[in-house]
PDB file of N, CA and C in Angstrom:
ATOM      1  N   UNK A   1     -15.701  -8.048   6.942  1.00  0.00           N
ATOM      2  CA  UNK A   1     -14.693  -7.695   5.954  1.00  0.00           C
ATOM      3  C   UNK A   1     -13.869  -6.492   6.410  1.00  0.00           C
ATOM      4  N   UNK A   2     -14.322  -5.628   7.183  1.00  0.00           N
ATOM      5  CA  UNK A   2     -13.800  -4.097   7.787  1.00  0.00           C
ATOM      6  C   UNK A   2     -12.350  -4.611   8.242  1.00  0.00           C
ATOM      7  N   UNK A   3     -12.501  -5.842   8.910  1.00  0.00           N
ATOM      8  CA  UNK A   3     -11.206  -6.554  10.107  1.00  0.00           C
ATOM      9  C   UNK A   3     -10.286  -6.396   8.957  1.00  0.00           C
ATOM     10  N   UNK A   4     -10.907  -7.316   8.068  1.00  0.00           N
ATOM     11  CA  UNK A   4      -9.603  -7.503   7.075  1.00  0.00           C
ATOM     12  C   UNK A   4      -8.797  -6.325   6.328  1.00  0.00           C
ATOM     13  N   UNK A   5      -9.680  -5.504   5.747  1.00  0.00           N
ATOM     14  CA  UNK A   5      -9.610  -4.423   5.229  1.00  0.00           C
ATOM     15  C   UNK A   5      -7.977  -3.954   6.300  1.00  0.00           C
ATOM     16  N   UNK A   6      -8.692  -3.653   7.644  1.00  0.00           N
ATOM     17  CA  UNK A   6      -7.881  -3.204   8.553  1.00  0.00           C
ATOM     18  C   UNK A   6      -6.935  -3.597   8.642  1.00  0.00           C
ATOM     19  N   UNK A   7      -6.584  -4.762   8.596  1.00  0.00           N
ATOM     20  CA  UNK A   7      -5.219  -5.774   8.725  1.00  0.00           C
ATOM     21  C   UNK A   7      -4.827  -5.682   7.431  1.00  0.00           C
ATOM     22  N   UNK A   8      -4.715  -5.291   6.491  1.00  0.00           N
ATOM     23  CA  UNK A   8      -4.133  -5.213   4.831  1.00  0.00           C
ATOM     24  C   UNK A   8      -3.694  -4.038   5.242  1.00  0.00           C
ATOM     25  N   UNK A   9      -4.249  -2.481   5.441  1.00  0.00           N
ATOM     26  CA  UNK A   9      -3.672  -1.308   5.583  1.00  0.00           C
ATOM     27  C   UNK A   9      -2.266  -1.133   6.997  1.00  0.00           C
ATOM     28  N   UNK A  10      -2.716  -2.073   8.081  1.00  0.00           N
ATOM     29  CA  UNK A  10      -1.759  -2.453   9.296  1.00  0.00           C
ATOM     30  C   UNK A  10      -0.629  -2.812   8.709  1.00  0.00           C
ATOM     31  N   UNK A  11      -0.454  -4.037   7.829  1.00  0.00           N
ATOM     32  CA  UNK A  11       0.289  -4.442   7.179  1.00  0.00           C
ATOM     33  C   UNK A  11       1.422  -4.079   6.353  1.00  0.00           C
ATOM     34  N   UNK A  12       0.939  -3.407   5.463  1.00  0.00           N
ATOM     35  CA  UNK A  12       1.436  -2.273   4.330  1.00  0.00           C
ATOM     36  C   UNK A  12       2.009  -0.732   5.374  1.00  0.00           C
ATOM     37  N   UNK A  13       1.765  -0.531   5.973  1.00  0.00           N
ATOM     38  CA  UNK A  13       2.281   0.214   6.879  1.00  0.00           C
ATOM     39  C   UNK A  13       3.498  -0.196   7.965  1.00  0.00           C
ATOM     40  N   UNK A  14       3.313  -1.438   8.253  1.00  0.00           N
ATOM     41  CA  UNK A  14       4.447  -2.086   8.757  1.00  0.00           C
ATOM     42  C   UNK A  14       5.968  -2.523   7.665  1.00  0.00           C
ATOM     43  N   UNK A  15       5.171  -3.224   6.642  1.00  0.00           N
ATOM     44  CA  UNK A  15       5.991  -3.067   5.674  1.00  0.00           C
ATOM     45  C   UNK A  15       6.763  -1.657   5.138  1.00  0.00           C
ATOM     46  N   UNK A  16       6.278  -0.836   4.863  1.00  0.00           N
ATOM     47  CA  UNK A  16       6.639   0.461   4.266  1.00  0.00           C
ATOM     48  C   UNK A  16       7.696   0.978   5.626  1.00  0.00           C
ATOM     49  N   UNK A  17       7.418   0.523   6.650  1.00  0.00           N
ATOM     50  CA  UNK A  17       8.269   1.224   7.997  1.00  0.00           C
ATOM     51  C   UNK A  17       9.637   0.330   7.956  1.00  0.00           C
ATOM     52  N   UNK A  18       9.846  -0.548   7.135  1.00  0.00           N
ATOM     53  CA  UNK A  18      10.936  -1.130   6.886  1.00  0.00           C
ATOM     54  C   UNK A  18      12.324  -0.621   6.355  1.00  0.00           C
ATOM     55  N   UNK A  19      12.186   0.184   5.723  1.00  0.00           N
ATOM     56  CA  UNK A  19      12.848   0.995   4.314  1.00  0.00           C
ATOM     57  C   UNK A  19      12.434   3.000   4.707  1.00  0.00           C
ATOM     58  N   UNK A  20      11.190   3.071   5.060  1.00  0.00           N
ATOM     59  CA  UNK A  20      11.190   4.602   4.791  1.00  0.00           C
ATOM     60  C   UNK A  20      10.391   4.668   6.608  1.00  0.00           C
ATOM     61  N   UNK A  21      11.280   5.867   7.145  1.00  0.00           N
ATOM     62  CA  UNK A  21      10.868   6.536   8.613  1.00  0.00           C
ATOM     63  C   UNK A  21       9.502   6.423   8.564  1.00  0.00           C
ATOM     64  N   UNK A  22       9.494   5.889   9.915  1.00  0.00           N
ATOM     65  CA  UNK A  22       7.866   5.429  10.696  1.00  0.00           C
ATOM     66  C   UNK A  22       7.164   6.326  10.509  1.00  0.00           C
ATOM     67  N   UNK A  23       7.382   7.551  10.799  1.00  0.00           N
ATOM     68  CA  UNK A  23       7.129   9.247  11.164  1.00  0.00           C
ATOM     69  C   UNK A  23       6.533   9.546   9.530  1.00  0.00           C
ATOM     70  N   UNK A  24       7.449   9.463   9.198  1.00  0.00           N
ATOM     71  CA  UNK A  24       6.641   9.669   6.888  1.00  0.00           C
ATOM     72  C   UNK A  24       5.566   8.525   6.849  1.00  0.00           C
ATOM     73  N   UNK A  25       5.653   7.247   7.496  1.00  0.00           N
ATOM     74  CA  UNK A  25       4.733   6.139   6.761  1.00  0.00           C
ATOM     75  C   UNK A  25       3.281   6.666   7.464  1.00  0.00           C
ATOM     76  N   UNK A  26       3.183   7.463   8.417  1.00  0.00           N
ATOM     77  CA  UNK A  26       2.268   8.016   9.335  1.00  0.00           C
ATOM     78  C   UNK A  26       1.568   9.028   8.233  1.00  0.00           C
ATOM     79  N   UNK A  27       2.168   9.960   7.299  1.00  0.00           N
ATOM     80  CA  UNK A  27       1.602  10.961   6.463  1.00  0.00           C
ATOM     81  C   UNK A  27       1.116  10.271   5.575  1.00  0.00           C
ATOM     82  N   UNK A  28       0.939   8.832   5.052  1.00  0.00           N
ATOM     83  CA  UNK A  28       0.888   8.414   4.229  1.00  0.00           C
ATOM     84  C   UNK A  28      -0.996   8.207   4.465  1.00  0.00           C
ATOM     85  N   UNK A  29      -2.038   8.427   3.178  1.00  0.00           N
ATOM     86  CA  UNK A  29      -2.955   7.856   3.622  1.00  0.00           C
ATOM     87  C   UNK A  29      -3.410   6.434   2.565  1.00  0.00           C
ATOM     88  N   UNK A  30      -3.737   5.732   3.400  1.00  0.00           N
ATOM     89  CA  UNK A  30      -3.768   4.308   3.381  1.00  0.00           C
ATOM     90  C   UNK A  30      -5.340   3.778   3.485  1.00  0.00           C
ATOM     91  N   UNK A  31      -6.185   3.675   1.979  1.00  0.00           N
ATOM     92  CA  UNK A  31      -7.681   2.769   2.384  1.00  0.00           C
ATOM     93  C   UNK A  31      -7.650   1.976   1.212  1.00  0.00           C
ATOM     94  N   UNK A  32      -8.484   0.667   2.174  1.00  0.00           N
ATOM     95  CA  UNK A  32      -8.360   0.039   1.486  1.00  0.00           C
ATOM     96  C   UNK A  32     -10.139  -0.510   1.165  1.00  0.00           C
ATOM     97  N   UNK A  33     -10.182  -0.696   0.062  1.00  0.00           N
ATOM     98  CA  UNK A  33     -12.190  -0.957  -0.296  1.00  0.00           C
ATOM     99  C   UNK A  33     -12.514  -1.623  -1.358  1.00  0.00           C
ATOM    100  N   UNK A  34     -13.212  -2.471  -1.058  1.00  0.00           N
ATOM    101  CA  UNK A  34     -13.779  -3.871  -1.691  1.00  0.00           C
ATOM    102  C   UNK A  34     -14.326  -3.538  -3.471  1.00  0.00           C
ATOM    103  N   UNK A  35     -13.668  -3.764  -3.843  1.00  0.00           N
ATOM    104  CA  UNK A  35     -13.883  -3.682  -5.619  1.00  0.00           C
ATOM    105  C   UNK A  35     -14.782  -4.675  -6.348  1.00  0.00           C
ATOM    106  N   UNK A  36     -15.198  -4.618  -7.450  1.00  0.00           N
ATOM    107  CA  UNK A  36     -15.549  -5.582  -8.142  1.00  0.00           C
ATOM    108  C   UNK A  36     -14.514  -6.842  -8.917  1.00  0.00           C
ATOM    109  N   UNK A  37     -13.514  -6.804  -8.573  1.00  0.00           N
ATOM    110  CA  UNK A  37     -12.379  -7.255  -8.479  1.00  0.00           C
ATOM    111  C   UNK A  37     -11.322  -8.086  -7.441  1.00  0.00           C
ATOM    112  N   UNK A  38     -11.958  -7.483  -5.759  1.00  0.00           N
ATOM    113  CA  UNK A  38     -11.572  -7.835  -4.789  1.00  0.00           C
ATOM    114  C   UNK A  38     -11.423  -6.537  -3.678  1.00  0.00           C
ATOM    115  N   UNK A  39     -10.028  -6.438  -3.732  1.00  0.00           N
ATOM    116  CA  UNK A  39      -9.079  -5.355  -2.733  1.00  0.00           C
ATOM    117  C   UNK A  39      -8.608  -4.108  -3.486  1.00  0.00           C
ATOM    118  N   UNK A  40      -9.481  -3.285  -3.510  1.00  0.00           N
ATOM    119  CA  UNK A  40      -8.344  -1.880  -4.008  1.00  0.00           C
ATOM    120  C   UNK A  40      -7.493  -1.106  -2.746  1.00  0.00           C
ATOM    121  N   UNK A  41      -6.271  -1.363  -2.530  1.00  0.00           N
ATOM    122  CA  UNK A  41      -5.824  -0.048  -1.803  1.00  0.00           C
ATOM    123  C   UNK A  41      -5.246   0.726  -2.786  1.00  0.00           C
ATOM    124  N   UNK A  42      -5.748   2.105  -2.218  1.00  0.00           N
ATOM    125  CA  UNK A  42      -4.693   3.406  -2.418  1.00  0.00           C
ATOM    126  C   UNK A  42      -4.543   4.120  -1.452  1.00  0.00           C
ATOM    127  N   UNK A  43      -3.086   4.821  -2.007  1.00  0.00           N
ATOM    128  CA  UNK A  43      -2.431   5.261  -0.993  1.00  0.00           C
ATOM    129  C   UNK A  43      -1.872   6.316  -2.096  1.00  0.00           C
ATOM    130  N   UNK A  44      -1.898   7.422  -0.812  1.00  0.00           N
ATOM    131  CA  UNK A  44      -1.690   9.002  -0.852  1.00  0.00           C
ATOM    132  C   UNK A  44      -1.329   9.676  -0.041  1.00  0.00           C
ATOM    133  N   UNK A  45      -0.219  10.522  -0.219  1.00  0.00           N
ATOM    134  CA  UNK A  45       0.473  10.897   0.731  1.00  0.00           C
ATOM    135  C   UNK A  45       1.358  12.153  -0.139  1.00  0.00           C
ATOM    136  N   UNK A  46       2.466  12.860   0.901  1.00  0.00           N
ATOM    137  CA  UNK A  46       3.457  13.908   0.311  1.00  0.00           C
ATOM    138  C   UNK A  46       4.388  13.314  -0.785  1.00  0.00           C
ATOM    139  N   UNK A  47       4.726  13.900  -1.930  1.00  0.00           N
ATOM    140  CA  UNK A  47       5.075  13.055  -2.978  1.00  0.00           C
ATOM    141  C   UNK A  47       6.813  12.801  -2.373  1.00  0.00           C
ATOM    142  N   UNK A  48       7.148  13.598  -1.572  1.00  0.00           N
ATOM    143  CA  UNK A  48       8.611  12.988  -0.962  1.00  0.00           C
ATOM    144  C   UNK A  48       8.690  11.296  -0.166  1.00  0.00           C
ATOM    145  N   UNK A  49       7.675  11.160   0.309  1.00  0.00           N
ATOM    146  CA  UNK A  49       6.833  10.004   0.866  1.00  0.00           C
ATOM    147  C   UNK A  49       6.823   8.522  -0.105  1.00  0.00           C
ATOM    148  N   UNK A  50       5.755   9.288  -1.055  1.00  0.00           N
ATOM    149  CA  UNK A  50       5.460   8.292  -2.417  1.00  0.00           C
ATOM    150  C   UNK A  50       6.571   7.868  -3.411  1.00  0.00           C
ATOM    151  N   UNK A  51       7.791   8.798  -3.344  1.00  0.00           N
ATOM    152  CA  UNK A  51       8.852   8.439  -4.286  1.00  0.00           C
ATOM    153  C   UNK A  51       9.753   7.575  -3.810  1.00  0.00           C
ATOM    154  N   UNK A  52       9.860   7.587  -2.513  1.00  0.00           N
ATOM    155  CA  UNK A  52      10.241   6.294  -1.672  1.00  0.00           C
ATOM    156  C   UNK A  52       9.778   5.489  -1.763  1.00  0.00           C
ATOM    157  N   UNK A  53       8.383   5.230  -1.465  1.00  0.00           N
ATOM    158  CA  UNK A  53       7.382   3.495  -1.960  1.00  0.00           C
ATOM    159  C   UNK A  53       7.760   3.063  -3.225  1.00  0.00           C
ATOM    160  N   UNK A  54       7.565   4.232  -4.236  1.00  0.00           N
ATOM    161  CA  UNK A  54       7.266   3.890  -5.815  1.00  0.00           C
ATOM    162  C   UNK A  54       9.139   3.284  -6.152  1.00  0.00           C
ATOM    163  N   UNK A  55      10.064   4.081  -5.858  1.00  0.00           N
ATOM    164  CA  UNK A  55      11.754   3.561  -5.915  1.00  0.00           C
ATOM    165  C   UNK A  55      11.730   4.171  -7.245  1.00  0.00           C
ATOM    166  N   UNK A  56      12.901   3.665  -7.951  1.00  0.00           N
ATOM    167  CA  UNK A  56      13.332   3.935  -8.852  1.00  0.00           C
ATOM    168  C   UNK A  56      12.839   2.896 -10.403  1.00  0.00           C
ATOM    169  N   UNK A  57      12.006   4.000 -11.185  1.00  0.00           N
ATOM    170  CA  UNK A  57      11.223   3.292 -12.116  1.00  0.00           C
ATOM    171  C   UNK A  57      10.214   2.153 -11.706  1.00  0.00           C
ATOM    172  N   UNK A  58       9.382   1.955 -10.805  1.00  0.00           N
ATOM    173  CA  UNK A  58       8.595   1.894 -10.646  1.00  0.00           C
ATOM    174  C   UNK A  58       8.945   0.485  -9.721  1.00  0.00           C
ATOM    175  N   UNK A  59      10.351  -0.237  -9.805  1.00  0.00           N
ATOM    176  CA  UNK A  59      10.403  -1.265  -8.918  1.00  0.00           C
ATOM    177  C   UNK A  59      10.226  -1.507  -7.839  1.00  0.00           C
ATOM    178  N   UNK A  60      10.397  -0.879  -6.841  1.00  0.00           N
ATOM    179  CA  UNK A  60       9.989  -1.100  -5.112  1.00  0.00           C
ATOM    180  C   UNK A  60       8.655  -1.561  -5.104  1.00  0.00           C
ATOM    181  N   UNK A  61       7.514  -0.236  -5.597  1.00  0.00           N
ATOM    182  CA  UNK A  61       6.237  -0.292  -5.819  1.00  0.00           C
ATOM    183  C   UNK A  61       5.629  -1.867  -6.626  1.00  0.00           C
ATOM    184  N   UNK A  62       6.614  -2.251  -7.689  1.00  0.00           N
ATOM    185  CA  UNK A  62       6.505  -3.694  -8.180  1.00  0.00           C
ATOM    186  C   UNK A  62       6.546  -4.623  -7.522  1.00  0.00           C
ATOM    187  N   UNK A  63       7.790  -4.702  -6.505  1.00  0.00           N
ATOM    188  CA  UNK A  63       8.197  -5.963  -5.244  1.00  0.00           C
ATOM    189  C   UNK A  63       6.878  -5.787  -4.286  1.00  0.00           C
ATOM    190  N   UNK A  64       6.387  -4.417  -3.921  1.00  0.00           N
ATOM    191  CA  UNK A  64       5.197  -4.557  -3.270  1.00  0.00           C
ATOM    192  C   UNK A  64       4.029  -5.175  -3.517  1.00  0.00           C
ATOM    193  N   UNK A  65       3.722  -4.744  -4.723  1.00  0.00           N
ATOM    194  CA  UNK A  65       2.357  -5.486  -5.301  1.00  0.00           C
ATOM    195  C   UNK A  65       2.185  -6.879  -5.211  1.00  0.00           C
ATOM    196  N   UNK A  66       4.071  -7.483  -5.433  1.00  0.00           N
ATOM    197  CA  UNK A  66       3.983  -8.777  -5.045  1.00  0.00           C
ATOM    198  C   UNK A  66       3.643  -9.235  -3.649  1.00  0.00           C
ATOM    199  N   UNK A  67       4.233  -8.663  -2.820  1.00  0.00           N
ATOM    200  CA  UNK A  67       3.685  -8.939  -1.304  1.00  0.00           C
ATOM    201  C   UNK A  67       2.687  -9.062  -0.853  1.00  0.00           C
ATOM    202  N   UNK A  68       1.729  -7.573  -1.789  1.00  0.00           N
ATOM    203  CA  UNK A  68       0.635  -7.715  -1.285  1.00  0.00           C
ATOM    204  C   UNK A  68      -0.191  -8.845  -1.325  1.00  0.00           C
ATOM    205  N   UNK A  69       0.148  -9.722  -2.700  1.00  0.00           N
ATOM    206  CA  UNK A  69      -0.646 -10.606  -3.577  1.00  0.00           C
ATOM    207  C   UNK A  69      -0.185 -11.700  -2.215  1.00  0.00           C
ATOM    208  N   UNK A  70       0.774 -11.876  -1.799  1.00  0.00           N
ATOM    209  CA  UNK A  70       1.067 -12.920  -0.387  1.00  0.00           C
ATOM    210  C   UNK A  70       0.333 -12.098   0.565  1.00  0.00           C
ATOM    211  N   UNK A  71      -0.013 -11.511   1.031  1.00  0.00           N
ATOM    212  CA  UNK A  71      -0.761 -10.669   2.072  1.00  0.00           C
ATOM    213  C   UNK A  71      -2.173 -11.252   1.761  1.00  0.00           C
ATOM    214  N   UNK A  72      -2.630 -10.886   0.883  1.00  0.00           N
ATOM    215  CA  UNK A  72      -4.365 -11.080  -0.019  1.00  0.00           C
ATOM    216  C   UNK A  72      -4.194 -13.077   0.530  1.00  0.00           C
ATOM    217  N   UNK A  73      -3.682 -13.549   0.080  1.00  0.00           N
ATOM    218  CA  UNK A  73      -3.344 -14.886   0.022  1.00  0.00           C
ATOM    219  C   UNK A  73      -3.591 -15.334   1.431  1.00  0.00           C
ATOM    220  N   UNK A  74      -2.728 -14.708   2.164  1.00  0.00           N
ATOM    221  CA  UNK A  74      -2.981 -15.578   4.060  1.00  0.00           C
ATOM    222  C   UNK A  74      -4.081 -14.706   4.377  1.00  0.00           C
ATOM    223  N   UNK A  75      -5.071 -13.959   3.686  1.00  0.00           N
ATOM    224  CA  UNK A  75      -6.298 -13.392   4.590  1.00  0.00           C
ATOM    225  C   UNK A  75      -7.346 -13.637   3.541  1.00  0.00           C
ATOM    226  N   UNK A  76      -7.466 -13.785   2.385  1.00  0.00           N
ATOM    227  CA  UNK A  76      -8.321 -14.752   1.382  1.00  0.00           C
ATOM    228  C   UNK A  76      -8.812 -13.790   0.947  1.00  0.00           C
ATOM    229  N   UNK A  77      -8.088 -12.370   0.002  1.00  0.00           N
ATOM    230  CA  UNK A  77      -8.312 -11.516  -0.510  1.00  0.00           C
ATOM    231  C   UNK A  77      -7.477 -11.012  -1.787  1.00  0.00           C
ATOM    232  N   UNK A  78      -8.276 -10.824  -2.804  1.00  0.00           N
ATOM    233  CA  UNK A  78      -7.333 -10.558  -3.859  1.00  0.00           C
ATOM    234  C   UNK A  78      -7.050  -8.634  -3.758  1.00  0.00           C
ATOM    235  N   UNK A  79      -5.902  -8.798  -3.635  1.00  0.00           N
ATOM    236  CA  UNK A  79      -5.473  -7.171  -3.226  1.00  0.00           C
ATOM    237  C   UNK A  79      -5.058  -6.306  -4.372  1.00  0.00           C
ATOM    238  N   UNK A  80      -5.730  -5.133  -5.208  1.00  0.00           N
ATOM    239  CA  UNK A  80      -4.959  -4.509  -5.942  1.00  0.00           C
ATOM    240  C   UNK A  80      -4.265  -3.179  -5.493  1.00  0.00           C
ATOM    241  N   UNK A  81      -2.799  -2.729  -5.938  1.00  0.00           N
ATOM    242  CA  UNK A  81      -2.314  -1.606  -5.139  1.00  0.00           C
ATOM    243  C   UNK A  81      -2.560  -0.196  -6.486  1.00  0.00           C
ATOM    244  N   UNK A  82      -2.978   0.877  -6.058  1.00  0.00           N
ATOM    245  CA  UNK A  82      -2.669   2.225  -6.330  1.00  0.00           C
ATOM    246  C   UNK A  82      -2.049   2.868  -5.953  1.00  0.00           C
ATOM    247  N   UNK A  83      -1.167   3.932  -6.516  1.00  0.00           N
ATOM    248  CA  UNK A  83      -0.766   4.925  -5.926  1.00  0.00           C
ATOM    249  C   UNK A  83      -0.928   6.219  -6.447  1.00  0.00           C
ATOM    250  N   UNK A  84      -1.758   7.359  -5.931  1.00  0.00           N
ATOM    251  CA  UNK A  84      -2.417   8.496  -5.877  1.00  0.00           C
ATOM    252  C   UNK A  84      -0.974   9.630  -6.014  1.00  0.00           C
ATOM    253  N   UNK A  85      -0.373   9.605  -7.047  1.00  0.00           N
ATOM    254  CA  UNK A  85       0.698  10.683  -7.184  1.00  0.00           C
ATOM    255  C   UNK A  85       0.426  12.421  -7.269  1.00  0.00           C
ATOM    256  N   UNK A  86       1.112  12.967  -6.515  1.00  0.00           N
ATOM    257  CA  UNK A  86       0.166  14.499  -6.306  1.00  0.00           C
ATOM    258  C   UNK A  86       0.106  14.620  -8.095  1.00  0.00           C
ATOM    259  N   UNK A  87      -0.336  15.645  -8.867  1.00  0.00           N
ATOM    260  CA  UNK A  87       0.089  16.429 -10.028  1.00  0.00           C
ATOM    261  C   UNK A  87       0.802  17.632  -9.734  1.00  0.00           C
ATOM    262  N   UNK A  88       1.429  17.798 -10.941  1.00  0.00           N
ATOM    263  CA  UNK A  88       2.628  18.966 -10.038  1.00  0.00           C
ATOM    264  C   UNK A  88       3.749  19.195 -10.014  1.00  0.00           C
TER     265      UNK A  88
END
């Protein structure tokens, strides 16, 4: 399961390098761990970072979750996404 794990966080990192500098998607931290549910990732990082993923009112971060759910799908994992916002 570690492989997979690995290839979901690879993924989401490739994705995210689409839209926001490679160099920021690098500060970002990215795990992902087997729930009673399936796939939890969260991800945490500098909130200049996270306000880029998350977009405006919460949509980017929405189109993602969908992806992920196609991601979970071609590796036979149900994926849920978090995001770890500093407080502050």
């Amino acid at each position: 399961m570690s492989e997979k794990l690995q290839e979901i966080e690879k993924r989401l990192r490739t994705l995210f390098s689409l839209w926001v500098d490679p160099q920021k998607v690098e500060k970002l931290d990215i795990k992902a761990n087997v729930d009673e549910r399936g796939v939890l990732v969260e991800i945490t990082g500098p909130k200049d970072v996270l306000s880029l993923i998350i977009g405006k009112k919460g949509s980017t971060i929405n189109a993602v979750r969908k992806i992920t759910k196609s991601i979970g799908g071609s590796i036979g994992a149900a994926i849920s996404l978090k995001v770890n916002t500093p407080q502050g």
